[in-house]
Protein backbone atom coordinates (compact mmCIF):
# COMPACT_ATOMS: atom_id res chain seq x y z
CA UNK A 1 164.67 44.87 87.25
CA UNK A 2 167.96 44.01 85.06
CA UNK A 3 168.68 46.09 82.51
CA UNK A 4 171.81 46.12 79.79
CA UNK A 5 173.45 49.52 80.42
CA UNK A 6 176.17 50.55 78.36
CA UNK A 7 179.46 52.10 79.41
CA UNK A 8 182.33 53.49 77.84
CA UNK A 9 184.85 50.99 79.63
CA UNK A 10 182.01 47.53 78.93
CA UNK A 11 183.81 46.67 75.95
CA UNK A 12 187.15 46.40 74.86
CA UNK A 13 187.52 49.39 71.71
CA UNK A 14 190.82 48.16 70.07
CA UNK A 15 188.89 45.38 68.82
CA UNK A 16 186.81 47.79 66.15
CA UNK A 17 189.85 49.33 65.37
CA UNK A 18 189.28 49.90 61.31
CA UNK A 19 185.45 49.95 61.80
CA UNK A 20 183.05 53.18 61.16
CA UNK A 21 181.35 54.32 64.53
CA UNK A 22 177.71 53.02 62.97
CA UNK A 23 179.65 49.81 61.90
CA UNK A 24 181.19 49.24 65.64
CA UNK A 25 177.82 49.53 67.35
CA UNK A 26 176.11 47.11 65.19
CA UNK A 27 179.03 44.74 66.14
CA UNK A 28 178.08 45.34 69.55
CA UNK A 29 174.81 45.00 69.36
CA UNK A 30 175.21 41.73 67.51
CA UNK A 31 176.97 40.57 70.94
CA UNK A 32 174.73 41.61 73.21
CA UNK A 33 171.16 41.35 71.92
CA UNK A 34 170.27 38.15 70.56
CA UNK A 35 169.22 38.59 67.00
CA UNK A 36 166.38 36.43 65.63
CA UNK A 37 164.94 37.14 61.94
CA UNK A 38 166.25 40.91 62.22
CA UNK A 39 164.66 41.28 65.53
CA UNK A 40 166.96 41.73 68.30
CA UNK A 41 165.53 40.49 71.59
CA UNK A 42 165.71 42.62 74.58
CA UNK A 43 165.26 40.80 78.15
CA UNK A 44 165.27 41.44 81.44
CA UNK A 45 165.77 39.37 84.45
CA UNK A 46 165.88 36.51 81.89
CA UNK A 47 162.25 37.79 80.49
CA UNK A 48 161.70 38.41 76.79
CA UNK A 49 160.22 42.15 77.14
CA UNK A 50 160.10 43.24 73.39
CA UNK A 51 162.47 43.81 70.38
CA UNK A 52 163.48 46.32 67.97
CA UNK A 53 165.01 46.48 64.63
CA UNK A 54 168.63 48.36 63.62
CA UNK A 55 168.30 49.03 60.01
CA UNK A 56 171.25 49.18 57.82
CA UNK A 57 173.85 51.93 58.39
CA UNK A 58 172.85 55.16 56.69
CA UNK A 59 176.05 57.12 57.07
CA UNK A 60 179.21 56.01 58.52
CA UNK A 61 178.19 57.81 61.82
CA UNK A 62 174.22 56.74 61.72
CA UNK A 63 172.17 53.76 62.40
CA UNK A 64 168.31 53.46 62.31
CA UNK A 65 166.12 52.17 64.58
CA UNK A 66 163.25 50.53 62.06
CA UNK A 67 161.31 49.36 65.54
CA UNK A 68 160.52 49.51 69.02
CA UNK A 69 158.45 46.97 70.09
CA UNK A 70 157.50 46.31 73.61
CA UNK A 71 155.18 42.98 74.06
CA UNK A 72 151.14 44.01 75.21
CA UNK A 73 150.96 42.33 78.17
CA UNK A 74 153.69 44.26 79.52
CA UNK A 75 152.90 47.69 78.04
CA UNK A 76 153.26 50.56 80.11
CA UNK A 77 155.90 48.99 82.50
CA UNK A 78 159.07 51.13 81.22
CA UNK A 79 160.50 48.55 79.22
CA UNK A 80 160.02 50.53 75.85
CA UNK A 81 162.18 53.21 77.63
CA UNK A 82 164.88 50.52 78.84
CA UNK A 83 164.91 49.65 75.04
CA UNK A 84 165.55 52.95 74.14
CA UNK A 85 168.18 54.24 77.10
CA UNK A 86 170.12 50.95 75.74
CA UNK A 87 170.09 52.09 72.41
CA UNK A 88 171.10 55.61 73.07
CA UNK A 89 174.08 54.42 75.29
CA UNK A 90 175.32 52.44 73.15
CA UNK A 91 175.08 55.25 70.57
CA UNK A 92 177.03 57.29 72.73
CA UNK A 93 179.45 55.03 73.30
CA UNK A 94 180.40 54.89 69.39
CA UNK A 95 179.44 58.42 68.68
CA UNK A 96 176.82 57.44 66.71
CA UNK A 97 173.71 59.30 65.79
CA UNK A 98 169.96 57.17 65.72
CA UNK A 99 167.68 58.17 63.58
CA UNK A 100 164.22 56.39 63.39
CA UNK A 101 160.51 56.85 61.38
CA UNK A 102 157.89 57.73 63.53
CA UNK A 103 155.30 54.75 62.72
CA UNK A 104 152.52 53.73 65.49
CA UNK A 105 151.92 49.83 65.79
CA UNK A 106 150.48 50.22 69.42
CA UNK A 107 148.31 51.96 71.48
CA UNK A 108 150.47 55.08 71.43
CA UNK A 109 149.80 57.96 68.74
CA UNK A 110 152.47 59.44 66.49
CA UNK A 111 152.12 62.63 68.70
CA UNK A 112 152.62 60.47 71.91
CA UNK A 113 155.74 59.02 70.48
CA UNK A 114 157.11 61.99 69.05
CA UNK A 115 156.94 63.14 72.71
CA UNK A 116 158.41 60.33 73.95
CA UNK A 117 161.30 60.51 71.28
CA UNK A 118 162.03 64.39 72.07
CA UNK A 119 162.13 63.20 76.46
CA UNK A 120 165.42 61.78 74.75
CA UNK A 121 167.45 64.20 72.83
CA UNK A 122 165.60 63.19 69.10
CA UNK A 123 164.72 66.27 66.77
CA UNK A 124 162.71 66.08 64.25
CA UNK A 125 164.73 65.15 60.76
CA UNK A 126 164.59 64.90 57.30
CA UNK A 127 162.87 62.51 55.38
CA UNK A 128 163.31 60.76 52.49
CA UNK A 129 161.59 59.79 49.83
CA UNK A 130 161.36 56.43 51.31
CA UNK A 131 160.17 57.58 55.02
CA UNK A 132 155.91 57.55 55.19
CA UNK A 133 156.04 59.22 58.76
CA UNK A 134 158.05 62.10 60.48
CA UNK A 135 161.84 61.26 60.90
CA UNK A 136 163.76 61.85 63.95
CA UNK A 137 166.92 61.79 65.08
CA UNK A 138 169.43 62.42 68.08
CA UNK A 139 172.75 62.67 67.89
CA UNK A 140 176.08 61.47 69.88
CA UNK A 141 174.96 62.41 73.98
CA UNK A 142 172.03 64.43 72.97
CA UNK A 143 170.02 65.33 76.00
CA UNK A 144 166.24 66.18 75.95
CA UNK A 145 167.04 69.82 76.46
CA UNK A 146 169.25 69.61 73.61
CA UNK A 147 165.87 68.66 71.41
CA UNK A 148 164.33 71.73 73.50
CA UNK A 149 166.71 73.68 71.69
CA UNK A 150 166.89 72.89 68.45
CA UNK A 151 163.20 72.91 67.84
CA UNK A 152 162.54 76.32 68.94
């Protein structure tokens, strides 16, 4: 399997010269991910495999991840976690922190996806007025131990 990894040297940085760090990855993403109604498609091997949602930039250095949606038929296959290793590279790439509302739509429980979330360098966060599950976020090149850490 394909999948869209993200290195430092993939892009050319001059051109977000004058953009924020949260305002430079959303460029990117714009280029790489097809966007379609706010989704933006993720494939591999030419395959649609599932989508996810950036919401609008929270802080200068923080984007959030309204979605992660892998389709049913191929549940369970690691493409969830392809998804999400994209995401976090490009993250790291612009020094930009995710953060994300824990919200089930699937066949995994909030617990299970909390788990999943904290596997890759999210803590739990703060939430808002706004948020109706537990928050989580990970900044710049967090890894999971990092999340180890700061929840103990």
């Amino acid at each position: 399997m394909k999948e869209t990894n993200i290195n430092p040297s993939d892009a050319d940085v001059a051109d977000d010269v004058g953009l924020t760090p949260a305002a430079a990855f959303l460029k990117e993403a714009d280029e790489l991910w097809p966007e379609v109604s706010q989704f933006y498609r993720f494939t591999v091997e030419g395959q649609e495999v599932g989508a996810f949602c950036l919401d609008d930039i929270q802080e200068d250095d923080e984007v959030g991840v309204s979605l992660i949606k892998v389709r049913s038929t191929l549940a369970g296959a690691g493409y969830g976690t392809m998804m999400l290793n994209a995401l976090c590279g490009l993250a790291d790439k612009h020094d930009v922190a995710l953060r994300l509302e824990i919200l089930p739509t699937g066949r995994l429980t909030e617990q299970d996806l909390k788990g999943w979330y904290e596997r890759r360098g999210f803590v739990p966060g703060t939430n808002s007025i706004f948020d109706e599950g537990p928050v989580m976020s990970r900044s710049p090149h967090a890894q999971p131990e990092d999340a180890l850490t700061a929840s103990l």
